[in-house]
PDB file of N, CA and C in Angstrom:
ATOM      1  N   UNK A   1     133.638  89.730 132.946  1.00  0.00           N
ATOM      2  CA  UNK A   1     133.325  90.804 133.859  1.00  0.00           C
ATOM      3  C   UNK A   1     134.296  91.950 133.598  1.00  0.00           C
ATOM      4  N   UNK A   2     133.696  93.123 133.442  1.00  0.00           N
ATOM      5  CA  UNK A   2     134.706  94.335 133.231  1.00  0.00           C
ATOM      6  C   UNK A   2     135.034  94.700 134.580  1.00  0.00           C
ATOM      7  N   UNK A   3     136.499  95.157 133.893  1.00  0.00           N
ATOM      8  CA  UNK A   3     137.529  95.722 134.991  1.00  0.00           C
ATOM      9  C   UNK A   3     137.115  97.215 135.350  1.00  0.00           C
ATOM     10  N   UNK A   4     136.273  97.335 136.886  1.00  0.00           N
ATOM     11  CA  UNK A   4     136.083  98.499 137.086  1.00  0.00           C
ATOM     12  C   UNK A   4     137.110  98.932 138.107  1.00  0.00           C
ATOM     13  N   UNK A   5     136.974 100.079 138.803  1.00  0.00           N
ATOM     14  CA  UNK A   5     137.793 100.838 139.295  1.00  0.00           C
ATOM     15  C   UNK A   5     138.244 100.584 140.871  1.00  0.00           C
ATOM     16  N   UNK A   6     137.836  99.525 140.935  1.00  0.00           N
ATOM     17  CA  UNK A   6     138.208  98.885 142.152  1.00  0.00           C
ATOM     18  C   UNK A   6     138.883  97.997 142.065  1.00  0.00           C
ATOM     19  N   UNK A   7     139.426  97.964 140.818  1.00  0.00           N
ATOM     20  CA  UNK A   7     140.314  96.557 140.376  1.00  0.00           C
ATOM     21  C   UNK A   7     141.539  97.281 140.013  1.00  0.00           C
ATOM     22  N   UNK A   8     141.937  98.457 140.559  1.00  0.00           N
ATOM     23  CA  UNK A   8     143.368  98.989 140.164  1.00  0.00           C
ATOM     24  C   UNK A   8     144.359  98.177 140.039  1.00  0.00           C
ATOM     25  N   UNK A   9     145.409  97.895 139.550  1.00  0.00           N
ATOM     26  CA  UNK A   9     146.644  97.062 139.361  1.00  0.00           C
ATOM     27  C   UNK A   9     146.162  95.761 138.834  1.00  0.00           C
ATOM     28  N   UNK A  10     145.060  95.599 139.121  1.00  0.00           N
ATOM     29  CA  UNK A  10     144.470  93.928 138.573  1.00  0.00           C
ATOM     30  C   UNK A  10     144.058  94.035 137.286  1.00  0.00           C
ATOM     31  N   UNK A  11     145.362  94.427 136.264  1.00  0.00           N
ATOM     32  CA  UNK A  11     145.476  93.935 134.638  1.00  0.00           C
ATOM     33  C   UNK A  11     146.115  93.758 134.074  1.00  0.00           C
ATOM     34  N   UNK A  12     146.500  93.110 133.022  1.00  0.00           N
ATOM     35  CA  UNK A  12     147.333  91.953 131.749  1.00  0.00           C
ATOM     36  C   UNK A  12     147.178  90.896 132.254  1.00  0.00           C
ATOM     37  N   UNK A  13     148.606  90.649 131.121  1.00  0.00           N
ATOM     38  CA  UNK A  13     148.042  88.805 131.525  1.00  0.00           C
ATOM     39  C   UNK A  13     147.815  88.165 132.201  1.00  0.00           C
ATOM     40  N   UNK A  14     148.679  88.724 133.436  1.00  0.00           N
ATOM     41  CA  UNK A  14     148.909  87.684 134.899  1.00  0.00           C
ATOM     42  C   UNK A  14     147.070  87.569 135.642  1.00  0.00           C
ATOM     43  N   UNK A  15     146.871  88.583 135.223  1.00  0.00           N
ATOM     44  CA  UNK A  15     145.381  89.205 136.054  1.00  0.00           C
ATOM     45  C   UNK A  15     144.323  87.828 134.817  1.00  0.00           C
ATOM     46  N   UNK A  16     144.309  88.308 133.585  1.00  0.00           N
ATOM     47  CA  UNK A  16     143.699  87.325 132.984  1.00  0.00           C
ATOM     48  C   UNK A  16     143.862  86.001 133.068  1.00  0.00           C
ATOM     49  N   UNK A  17     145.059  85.285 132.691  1.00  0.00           N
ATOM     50  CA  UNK A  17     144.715  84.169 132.933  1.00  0.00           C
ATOM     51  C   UNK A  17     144.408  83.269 134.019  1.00  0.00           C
ATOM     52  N   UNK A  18     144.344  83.921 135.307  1.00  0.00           N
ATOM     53  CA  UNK A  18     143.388  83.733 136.410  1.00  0.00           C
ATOM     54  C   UNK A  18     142.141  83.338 136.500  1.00  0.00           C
ATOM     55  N   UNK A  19     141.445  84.230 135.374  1.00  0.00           N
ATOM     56  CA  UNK A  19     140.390  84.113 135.145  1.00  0.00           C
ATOM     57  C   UNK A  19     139.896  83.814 134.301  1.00  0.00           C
ATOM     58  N   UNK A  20     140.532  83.615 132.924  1.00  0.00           N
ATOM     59  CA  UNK A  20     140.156  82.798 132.240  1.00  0.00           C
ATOM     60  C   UNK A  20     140.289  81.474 132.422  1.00  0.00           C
ATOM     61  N   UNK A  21     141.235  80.529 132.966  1.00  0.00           N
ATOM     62  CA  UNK A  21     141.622  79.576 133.709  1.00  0.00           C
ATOM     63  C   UNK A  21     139.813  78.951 134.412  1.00  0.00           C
ATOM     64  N   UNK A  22     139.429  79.596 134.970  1.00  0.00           N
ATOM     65  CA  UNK A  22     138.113  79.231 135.734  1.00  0.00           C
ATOM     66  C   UNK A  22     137.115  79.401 134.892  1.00  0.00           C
ATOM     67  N   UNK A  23     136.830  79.896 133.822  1.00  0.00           N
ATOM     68  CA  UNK A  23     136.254  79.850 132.700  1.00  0.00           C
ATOM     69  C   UNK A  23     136.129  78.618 132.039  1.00  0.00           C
ATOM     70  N   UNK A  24     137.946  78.445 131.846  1.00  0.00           N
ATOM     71  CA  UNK A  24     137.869  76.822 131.130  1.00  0.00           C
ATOM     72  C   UNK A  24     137.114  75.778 131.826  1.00  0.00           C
ATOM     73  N   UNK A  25     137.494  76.264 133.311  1.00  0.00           N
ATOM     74  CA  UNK A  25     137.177  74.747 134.455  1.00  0.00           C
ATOM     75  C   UNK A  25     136.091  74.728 134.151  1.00  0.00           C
ATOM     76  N   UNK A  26     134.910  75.748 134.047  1.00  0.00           N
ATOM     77  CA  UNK A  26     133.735  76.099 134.474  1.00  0.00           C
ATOM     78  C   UNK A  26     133.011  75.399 132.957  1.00  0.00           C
ATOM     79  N   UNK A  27     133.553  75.590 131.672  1.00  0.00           N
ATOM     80  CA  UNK A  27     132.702  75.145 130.544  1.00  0.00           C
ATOM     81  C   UNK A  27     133.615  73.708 130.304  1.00  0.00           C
ATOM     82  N   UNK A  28     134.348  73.003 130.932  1.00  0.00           N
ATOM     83  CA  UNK A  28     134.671  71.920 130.877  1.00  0.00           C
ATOM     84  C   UNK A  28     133.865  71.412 131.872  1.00  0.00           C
ATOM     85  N   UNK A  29     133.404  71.694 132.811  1.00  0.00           N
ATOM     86  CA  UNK A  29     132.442  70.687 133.927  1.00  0.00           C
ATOM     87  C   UNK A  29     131.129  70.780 132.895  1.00  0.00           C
ATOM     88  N   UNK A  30     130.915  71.608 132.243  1.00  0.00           N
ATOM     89  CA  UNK A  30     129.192  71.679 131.980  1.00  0.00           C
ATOM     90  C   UNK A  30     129.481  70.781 130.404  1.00  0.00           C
ATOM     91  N   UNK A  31     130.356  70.923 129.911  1.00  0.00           N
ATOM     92  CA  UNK A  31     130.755  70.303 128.528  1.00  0.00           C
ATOM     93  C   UNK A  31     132.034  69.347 128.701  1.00  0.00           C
ATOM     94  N   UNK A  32     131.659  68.245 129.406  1.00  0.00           N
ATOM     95  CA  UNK A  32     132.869  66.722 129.774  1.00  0.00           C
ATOM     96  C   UNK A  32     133.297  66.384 128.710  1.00  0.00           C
ATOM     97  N   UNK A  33     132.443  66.748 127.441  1.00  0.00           N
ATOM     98  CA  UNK A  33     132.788  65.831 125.850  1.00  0.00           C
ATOM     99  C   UNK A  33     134.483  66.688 125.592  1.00  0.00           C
ATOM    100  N   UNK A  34     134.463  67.868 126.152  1.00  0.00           N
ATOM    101  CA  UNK A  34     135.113  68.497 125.053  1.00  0.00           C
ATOM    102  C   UNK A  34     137.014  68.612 125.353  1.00  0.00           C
ATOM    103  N   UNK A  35     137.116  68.539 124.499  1.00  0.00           N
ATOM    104  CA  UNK A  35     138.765  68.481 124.981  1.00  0.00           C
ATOM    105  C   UNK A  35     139.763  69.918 125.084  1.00  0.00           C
ATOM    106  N   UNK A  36     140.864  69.971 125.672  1.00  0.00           N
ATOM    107  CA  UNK A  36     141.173  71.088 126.317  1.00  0.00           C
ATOM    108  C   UNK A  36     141.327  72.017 125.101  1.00  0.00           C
ATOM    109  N   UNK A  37     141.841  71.447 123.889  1.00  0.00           N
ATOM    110  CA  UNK A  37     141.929  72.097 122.201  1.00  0.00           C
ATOM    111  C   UNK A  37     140.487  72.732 122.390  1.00  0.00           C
ATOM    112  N   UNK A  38     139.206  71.896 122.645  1.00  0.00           N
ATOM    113  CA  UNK A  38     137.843  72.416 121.687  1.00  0.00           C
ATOM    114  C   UNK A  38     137.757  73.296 122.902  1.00  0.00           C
ATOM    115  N   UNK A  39     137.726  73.239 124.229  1.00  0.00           N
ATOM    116  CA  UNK A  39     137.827  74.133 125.152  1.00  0.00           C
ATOM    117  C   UNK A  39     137.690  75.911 124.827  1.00  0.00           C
ATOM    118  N   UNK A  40     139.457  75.844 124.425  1.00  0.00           N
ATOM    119  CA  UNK A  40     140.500  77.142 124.427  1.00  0.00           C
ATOM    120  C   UNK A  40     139.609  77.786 122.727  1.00  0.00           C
ATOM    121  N   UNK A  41     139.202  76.665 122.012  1.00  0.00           N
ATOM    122  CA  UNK A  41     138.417  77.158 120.652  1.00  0.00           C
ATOM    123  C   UNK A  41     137.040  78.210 121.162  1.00  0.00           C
ATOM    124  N   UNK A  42     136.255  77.506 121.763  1.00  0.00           N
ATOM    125  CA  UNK A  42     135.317  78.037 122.473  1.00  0.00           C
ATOM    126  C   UNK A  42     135.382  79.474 122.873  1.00  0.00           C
ATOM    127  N   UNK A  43     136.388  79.511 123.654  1.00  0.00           N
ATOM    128  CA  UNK A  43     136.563  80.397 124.592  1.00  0.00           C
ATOM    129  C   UNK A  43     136.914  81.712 123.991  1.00  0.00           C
ATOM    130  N   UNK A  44     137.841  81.415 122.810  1.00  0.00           N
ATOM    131  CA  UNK A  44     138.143  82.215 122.018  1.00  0.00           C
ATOM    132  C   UNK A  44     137.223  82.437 120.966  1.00  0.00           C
ATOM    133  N   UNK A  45     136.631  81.748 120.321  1.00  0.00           N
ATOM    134  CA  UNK A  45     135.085  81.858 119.661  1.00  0.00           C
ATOM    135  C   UNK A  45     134.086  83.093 120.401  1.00  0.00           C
ATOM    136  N   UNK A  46     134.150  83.083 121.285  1.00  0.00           N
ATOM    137  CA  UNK A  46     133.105  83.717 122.124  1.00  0.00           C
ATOM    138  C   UNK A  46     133.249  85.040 122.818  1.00  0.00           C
ATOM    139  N   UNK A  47     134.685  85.444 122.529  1.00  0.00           N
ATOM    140  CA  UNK A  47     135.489  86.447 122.894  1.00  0.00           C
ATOM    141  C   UNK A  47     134.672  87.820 122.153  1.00  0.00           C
ATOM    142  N   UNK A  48     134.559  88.675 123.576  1.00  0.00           N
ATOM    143  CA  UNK A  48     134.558  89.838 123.001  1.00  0.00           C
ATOM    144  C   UNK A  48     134.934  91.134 122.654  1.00  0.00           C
ATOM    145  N   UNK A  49     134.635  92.144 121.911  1.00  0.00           N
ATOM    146  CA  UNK A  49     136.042  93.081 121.710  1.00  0.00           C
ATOM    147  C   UNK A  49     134.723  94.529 121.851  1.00  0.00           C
ATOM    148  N   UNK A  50     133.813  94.317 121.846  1.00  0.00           N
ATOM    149  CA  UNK A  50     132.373  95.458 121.966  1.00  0.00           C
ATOM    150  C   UNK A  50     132.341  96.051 123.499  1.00  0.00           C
ATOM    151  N   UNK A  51     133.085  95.362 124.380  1.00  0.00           N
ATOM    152  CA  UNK A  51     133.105  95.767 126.026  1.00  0.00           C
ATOM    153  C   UNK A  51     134.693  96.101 126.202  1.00  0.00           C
ATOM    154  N   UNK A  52     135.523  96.911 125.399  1.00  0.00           N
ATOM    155  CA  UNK A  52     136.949  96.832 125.392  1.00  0.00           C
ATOM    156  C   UNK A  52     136.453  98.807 125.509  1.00  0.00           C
ATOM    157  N   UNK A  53     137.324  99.521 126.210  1.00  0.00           N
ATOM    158  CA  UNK A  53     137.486 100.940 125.678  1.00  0.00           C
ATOM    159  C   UNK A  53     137.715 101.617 124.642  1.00  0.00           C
ATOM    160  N   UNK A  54     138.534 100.522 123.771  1.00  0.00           N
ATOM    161  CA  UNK A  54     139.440 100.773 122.748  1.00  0.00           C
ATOM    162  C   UNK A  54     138.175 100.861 121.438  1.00  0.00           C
ATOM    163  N   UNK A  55     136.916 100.071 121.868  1.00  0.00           N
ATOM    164  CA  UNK A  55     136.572  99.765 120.909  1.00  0.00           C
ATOM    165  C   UNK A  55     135.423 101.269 120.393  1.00  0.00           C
ATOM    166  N   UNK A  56     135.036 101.567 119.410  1.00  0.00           N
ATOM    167  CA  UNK A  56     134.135 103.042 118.596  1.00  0.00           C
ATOM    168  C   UNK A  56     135.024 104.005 118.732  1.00  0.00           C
ATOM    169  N   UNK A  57     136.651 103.502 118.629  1.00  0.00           N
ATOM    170  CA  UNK A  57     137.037 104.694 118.767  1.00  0.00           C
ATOM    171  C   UNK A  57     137.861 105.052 117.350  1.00  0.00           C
ATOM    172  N   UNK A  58     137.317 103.954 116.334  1.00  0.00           N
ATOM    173  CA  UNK A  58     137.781 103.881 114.849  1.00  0.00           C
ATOM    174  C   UNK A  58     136.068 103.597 113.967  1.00  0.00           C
ATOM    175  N   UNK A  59     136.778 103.367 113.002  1.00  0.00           N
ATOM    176  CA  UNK A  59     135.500 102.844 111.871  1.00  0.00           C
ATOM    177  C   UNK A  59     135.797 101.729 111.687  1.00  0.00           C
ATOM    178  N   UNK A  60     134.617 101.127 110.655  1.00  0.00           N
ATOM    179  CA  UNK A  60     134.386  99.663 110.441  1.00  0.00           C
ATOM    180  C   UNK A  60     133.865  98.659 111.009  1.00  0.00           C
ATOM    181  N   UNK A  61     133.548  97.576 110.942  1.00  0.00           N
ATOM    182  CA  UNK A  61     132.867  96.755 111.896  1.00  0.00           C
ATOM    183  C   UNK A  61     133.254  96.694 112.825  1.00  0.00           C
ATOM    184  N   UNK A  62     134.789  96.602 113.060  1.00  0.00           N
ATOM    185  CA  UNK A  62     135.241  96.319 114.455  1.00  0.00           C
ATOM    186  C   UNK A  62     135.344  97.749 115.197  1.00  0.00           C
ATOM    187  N   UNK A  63     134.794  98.513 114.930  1.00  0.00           N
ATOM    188  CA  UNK A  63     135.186  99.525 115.734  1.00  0.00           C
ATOM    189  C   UNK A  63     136.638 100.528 116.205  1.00  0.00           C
ATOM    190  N   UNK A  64     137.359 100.169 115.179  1.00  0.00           N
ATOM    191  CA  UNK A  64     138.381 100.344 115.269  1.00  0.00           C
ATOM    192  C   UNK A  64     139.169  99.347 116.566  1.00  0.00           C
ATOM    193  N   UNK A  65     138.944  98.213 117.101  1.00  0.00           N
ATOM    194  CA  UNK A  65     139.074  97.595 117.262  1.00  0.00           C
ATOM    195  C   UNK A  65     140.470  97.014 116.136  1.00  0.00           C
ATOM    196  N   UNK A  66     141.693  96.285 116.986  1.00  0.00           N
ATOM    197  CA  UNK A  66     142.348  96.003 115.802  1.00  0.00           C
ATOM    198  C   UNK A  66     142.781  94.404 116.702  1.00  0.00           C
ATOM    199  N   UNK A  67     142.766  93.074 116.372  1.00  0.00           N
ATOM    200  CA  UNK A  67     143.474  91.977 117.200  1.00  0.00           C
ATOM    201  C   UNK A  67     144.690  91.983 117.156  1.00  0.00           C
ATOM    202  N   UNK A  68     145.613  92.590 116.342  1.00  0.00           N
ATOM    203  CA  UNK A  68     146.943  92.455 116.372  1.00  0.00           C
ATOM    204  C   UNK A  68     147.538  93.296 117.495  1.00  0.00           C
ATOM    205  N   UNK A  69     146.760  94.267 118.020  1.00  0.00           N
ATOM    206  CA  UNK A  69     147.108  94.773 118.892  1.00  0.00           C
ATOM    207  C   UNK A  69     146.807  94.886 120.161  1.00  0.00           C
ATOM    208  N   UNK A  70     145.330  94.231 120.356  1.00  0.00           N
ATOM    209  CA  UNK A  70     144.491  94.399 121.932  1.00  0.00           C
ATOM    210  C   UNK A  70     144.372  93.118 121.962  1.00  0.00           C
ATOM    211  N   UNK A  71     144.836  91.835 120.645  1.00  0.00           N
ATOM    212  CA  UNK A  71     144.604  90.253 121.382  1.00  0.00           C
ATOM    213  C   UNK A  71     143.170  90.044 120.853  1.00  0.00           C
ATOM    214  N   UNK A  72     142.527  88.646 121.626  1.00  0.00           N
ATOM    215  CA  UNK A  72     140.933  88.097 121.348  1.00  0.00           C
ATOM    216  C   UNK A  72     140.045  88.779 121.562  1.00  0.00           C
ATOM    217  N   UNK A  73     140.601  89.877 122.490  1.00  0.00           N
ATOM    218  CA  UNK A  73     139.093  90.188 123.341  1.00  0.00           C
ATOM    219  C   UNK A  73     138.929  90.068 124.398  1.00  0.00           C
ATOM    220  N   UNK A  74     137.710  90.538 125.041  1.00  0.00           N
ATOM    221  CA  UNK A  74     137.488  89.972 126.431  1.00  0.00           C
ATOM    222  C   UNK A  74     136.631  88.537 126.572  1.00  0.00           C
ATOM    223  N   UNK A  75     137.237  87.610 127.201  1.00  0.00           N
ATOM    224  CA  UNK A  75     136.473  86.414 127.391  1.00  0.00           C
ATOM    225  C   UNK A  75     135.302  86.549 128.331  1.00  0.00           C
ATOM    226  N   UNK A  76     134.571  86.005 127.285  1.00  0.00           N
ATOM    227  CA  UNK A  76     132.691  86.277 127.773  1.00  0.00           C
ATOM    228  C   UNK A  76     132.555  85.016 128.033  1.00  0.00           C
ATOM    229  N   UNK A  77     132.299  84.609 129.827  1.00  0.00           N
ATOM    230  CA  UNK A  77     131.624  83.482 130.472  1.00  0.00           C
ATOM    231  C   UNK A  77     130.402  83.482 130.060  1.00  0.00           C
ATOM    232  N   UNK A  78     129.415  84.147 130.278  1.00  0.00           N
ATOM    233  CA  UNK A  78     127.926  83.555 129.531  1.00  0.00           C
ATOM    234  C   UNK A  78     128.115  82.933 128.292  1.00  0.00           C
ATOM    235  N   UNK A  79     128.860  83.957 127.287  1.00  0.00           N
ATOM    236  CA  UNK A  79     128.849  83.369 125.985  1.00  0.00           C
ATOM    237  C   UNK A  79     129.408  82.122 125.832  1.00  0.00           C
ATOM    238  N   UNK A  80     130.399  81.846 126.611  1.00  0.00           N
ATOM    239  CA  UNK A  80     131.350  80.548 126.500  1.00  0.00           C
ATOM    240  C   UNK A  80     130.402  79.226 126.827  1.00  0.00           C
ATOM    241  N   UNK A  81     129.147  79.504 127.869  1.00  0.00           N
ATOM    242  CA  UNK A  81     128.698  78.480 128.424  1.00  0.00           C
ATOM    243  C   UNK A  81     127.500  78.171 127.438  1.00  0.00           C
ATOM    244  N   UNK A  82     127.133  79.259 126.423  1.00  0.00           N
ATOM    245  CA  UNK A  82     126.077  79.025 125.589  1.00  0.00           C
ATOM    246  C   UNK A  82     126.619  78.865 124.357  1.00  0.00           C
ATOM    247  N   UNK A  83     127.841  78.591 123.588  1.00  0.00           N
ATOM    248  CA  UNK A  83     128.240  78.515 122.124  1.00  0.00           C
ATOM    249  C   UNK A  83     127.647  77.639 121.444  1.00  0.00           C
ATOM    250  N   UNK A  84     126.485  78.840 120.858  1.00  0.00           N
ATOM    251  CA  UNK A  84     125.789  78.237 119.666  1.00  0.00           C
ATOM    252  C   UNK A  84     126.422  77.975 118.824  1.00  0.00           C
ATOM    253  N   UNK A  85     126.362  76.616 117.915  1.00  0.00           N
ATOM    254  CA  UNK A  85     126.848  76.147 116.769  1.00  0.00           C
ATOM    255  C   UNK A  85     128.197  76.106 116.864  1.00  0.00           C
ATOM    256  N   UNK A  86     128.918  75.732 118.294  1.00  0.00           N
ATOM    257  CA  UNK A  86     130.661  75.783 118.330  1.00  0.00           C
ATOM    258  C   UNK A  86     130.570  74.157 118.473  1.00  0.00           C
ATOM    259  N   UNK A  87     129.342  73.309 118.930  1.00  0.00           N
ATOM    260  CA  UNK A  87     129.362  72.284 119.647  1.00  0.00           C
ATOM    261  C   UNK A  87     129.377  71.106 118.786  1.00  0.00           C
ATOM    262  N   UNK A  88     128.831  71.509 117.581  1.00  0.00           N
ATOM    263  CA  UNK A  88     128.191  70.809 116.201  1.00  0.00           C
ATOM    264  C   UNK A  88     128.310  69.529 116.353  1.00  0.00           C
TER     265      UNK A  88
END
């Protein structure tokens, strides 16, 4: 869920891993097989960087997008609960 403007002060890490935290809970109840490793894989698998501000504001695929500097991405709950071909 993007951080809109009613979420003033509610960002970095402290704010994220709140919520990513309930993410994990949430694709560990629907996926019991998976262990907290294949979990955090997932989660990060599924991450996106296309809903970031930062991102069309360069060239290349990523959009000028860079991970060394903005991290995984934003963690995408739909995507996390549907990872095609993460489950194999």
């Amino acid at each position: 869920m993007p951080i809109g403007s009613s979420d003033q002060g509610n960002v970095g890490t402290s704010y994220a891993a709140r919520r990513v935290a309930g993410y994990a809970a949430i694709v560990r109840q629907k996926f019991s097989n998976l262990t907290a490793a294949n979990t955090a894989d997932i989660i990060l698998m599924t991450a996106r960087y296309d809903t970031l501000s930062c991102y069309g504001t360069g060239s290349g695929a990523t959009g000028g997008y860079d991970k060394a500097i903005h991290g995984q991405g934003e963690a995408s709950h739909s995507l996390a609960l549907a990872p095609v071909g993460y489950l194999g």
